[in-house]
Protein backbone atom coordinates (compact mmCIF):
# COMPACT_ATOMS: atom_id res chain seq x y z
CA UNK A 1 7.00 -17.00 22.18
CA UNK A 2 4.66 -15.95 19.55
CA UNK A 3 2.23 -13.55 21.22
CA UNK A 4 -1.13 -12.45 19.96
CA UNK A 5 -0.56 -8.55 21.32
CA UNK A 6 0.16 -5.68 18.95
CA UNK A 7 1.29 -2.54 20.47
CA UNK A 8 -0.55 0.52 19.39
CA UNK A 9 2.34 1.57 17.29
CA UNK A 10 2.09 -1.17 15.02
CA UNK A 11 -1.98 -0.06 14.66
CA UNK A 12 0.18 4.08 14.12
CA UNK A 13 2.45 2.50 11.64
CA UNK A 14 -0.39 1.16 9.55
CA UNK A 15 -2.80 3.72 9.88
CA UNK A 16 0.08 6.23 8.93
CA UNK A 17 0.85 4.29 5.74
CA UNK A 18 -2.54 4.09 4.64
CA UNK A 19 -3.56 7.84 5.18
CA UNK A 20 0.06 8.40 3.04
CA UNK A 21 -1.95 6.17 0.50
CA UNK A 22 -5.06 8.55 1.14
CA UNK A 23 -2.88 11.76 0.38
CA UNK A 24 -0.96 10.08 -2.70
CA UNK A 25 -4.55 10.21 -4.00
CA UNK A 26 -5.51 13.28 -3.15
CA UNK A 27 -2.37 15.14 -4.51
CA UNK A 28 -2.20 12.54 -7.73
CA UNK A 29 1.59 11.79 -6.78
CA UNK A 30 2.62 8.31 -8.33
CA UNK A 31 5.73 8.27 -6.50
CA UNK A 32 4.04 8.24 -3.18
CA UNK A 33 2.44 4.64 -4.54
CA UNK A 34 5.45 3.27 -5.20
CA UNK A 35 6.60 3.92 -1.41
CA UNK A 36 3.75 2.24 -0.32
CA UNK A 37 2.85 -0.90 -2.89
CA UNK A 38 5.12 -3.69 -3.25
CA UNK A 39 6.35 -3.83 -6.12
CA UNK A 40 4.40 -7.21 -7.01
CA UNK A 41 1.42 -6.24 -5.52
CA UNK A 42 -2.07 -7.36 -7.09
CA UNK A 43 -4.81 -5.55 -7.48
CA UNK A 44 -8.62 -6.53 -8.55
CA UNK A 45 -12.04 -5.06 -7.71
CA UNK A 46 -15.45 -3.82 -10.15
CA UNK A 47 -16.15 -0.73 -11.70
CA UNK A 48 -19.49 -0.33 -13.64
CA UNK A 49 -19.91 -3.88 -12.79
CA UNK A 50 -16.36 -5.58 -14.75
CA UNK A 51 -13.66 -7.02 -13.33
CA UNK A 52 -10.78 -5.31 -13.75
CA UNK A 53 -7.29 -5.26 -12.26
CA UNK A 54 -4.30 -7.73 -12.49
CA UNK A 55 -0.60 -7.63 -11.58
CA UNK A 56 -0.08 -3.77 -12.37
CA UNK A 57 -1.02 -1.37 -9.88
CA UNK A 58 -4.33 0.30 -11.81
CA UNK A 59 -4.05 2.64 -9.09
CA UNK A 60 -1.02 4.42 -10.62
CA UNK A 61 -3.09 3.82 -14.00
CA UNK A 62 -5.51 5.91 -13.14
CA UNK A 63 -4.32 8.47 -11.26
CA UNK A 64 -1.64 8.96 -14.99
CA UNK A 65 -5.23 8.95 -16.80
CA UNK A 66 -7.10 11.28 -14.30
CA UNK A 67 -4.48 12.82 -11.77
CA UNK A 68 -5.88 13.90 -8.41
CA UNK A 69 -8.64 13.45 -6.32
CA UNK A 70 -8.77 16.94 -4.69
CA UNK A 71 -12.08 16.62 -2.74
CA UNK A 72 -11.65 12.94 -1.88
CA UNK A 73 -12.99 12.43 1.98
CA UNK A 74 -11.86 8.85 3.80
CA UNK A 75 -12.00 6.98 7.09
CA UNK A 76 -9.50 4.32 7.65
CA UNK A 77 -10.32 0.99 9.48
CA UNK A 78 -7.73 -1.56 10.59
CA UNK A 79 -9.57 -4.72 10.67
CA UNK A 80 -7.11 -7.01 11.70
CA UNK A 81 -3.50 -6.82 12.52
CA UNK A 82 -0.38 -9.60 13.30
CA UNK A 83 3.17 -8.61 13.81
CA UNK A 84 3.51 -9.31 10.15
CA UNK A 85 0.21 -8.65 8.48
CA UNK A 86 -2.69 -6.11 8.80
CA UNK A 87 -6.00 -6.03 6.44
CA UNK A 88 -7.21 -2.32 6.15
CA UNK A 89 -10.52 -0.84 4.85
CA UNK A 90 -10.49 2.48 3.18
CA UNK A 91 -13.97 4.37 2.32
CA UNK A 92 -13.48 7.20 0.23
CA UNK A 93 -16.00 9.35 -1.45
CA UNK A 94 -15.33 11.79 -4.24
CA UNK A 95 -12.29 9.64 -6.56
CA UNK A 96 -11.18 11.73 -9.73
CA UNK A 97 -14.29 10.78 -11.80
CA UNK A 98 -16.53 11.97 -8.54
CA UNK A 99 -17.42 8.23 -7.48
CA UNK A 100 -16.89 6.50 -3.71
CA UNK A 101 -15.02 3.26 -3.00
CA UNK A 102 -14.04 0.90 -0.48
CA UNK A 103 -10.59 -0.49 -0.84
CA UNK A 104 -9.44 -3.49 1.26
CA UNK A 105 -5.57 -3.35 1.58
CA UNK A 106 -3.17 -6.12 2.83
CA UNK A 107 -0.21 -5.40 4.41
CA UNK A 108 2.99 -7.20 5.26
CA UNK A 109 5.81 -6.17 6.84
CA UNK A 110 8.94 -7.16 4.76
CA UNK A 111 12.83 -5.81 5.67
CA UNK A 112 10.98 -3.71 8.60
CA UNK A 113 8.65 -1.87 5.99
CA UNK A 114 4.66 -2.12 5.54
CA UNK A 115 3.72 -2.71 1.80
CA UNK A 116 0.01 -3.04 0.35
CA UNK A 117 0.87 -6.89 -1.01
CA UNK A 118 -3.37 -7.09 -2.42
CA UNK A 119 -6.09 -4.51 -3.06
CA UNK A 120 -9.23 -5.38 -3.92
CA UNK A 121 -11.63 -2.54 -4.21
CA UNK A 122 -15.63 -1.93 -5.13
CA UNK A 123 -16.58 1.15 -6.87
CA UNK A 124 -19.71 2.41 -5.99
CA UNK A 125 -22.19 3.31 -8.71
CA UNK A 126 -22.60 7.28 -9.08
């Protein structure tokens, strides 16, 4: 039987993993990203308006180019969640270069772990 109900753990799990995503920013820790993005994730959103992104994780990228975001702020939103597969929204205000940001993560759950498959992301204009 394939049931549509998600126990509130599942919602903990996810939530957990993204607010470990929140503090890998916060503390600039590239390791931490690893633990939580597949290692073929994608990732595309704007800044200033361009597309940028691709098969890397730009994430990593920038935190290596401007380390951490000590005074980020963030509120997490599961928007939808399956036994296999949750989309989560992540506002944050304050990045490393002082701008805010939604990020829209997909999850899947592979081998009994949660990984961010896709990102896509809008930077908000300072």
């Amino acid at each position: 039987m394939n049931q549509r109900t998600v126990s509130a753990n599942k919602y903990n799990e996810v939530t957990n993993i993204a607010a470990k995503y929140i503090e890998a920013l916060r503390i600039g820790s590239v390791d931490m990203l690893s633990d939580i993005f597949h290692k073929d994730c994608v990732t595309y959103g704007t800044v200033n308006g361009q597309l940028m992104g691709g098969a890397s994780n730009p994430t990593s990228d920038f935190i290596n180019n401007y380390d951490k975001y000590p005074n980020i702020v963030s509120h997490i939103d599961i928007l939808d969640i399956t036994p296999t597969t949750a989309i989560v929204r992540v506002v944050m205000a304050k990045d490393a270069v002082n701008s805010d940001c939604n990020d829209y993560l997909t999850f899947l759950k592979l081998d009994g772990s949660w990984k961010v498959i896709t990102k896509v992301f809008h930077q908000f204009d300072k």
